[in-house]
N, C-alpha and C. Protein backbone atom coordinates (compact mmCIF):
# COMPACT_ATOMS: atom_id res chain seq x y z
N UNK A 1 64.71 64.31 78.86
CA UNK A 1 65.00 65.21 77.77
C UNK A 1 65.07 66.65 78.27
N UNK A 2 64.16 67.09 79.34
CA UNK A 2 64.34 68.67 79.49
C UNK A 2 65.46 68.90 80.39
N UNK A 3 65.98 67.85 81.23
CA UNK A 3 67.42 67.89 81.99
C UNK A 3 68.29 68.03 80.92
N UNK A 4 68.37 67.46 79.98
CA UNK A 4 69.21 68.12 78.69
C UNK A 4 69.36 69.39 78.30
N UNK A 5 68.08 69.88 77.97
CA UNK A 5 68.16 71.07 77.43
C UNK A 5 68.69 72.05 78.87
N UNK A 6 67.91 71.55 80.06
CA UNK A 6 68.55 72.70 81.04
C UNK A 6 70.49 72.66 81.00
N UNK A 7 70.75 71.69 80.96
CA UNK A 7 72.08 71.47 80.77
C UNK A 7 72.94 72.40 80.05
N UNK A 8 72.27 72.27 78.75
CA UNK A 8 72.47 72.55 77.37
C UNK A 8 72.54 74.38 77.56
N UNK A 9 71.64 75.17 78.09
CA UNK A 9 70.96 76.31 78.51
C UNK A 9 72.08 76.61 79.62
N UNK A 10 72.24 75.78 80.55
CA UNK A 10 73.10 76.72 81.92
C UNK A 10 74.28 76.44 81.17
N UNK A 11 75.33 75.93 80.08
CA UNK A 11 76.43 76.19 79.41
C UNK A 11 76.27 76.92 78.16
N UNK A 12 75.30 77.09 77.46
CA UNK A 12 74.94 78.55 77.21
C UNK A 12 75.24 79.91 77.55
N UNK A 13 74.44 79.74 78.79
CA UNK A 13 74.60 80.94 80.08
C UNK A 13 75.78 81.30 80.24
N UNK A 14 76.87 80.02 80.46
CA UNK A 14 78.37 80.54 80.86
C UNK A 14 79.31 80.52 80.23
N UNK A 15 78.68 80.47 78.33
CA UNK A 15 79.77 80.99 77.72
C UNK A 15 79.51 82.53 77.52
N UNK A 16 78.10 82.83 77.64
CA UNK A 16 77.82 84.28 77.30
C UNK A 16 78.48 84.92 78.06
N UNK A 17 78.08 84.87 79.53
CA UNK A 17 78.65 85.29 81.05
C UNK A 17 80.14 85.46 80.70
N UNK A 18 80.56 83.94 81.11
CA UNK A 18 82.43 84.17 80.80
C UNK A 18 82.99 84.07 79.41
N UNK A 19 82.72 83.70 78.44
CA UNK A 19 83.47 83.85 77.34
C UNK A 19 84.76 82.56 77.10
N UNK A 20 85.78 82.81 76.73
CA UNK A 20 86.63 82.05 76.83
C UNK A 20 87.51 82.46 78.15
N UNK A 21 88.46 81.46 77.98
CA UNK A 21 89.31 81.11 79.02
C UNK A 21 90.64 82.43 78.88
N UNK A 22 91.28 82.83 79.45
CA UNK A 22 91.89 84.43 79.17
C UNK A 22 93.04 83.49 78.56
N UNK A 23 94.18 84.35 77.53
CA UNK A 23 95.11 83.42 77.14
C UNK A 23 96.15 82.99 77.99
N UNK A 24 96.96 82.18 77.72
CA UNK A 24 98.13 81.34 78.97
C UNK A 24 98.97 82.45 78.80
N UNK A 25 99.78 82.80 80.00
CA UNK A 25 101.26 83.63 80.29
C UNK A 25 102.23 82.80 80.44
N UNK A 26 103.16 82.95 79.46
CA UNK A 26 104.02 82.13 79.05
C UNK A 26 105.22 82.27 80.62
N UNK A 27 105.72 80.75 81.03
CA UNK A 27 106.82 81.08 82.20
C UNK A 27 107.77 82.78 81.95
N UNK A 28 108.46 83.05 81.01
CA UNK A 28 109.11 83.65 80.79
C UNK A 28 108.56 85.24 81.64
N UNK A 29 107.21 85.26 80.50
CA UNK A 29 106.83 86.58 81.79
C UNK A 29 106.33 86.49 82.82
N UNK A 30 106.38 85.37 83.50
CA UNK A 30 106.26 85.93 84.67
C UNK A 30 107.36 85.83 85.59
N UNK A 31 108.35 85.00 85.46
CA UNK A 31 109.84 85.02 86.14
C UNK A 31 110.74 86.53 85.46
N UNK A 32 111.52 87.18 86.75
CA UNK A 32 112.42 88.18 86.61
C UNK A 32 113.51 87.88 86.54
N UNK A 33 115.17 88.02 86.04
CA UNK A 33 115.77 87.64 86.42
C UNK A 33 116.87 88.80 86.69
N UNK A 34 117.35 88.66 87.70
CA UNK A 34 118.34 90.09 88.20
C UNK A 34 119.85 89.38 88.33
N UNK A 35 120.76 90.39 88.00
CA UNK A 35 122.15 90.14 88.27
C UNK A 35 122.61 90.13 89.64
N UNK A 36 123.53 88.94 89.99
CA UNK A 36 123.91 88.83 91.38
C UNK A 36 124.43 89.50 91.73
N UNK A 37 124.97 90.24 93.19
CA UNK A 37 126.16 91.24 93.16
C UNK A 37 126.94 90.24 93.30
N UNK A 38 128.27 90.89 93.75
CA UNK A 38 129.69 90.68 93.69
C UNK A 38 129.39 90.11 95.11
N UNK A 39 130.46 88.93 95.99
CA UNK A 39 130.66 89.15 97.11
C UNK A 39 131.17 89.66 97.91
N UNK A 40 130.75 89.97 99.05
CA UNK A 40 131.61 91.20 100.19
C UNK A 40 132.74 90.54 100.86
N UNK A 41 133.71 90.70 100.81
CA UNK A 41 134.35 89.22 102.11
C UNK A 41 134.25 90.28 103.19
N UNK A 42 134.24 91.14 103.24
CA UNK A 42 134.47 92.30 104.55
C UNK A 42 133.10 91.56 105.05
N UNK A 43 131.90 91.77 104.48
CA UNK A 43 130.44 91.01 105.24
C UNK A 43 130.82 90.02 106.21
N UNK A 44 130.93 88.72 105.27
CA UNK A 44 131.47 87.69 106.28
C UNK A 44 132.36 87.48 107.16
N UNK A 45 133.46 88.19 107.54
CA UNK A 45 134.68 88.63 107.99
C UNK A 45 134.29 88.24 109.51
N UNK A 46 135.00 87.74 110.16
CA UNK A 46 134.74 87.44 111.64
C UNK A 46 135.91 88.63 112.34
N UNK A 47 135.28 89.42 113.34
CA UNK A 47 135.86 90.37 114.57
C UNK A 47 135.73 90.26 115.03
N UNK A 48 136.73 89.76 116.18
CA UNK A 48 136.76 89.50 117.11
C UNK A 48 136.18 90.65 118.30
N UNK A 49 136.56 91.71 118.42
CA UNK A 49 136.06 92.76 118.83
C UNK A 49 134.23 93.08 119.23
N UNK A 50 133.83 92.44 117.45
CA UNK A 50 132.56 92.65 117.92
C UNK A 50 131.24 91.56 118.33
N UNK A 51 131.92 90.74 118.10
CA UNK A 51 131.36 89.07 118.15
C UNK A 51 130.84 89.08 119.17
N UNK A 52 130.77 89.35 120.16
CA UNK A 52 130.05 90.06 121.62
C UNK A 52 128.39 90.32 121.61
N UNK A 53 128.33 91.07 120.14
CA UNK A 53 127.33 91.81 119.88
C UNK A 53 126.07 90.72 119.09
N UNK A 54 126.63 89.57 118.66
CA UNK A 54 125.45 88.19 117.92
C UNK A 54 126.04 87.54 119.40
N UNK A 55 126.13 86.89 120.19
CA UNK A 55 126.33 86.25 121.41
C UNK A 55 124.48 86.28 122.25
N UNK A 56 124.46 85.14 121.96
CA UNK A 56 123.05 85.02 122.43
C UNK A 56 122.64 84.41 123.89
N UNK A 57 122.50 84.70 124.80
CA UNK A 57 122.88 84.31 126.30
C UNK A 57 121.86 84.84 127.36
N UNK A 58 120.62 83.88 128.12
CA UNK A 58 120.32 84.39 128.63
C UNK A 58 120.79 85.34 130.36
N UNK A 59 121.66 84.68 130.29
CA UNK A 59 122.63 85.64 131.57
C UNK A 59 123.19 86.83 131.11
N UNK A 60 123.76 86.94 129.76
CA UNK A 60 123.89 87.88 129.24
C UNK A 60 123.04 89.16 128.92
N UNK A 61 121.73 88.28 128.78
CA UNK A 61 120.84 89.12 128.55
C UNK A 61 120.08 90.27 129.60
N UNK A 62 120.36 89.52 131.05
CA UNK A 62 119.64 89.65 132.35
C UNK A 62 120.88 90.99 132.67
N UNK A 63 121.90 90.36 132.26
CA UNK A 63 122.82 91.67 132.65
C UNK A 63 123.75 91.20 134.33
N UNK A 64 123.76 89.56 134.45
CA UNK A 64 124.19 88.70 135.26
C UNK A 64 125.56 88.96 134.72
């Protein structure tokens, strides 16, 4: 019986302490949603000229 009441007493304790549970945040606020840009084709654009410059090579690198 007094394991009860201690029971009874330490959830007592932790509604005083904590109270309730804080309320739920609904998905909405917490997702942002932003407008895409436009695409670049100039971005993706392959040059020949500079394609040199992503070329990943360790002889290249050494300066071989």
């Amino acid at each position: 019986m007094e394991h009860r009441t201690t029971e009874e007493s330490a959830a007592a304790a932790r509604r005083a302490r904590f109270g309730k549970l804080p309320e739920r945040i609904r998905h909405e606020d917490l997702t942002e949603e932003k407008a895409a840009t436009v695409q670049d084709p100039a971005r993706h654009a392959h040059d020949p000229a500079r394609s040199w410059t992503s070329f990943s090579c360790l002889a290249a690198d050494l300066g071989l």
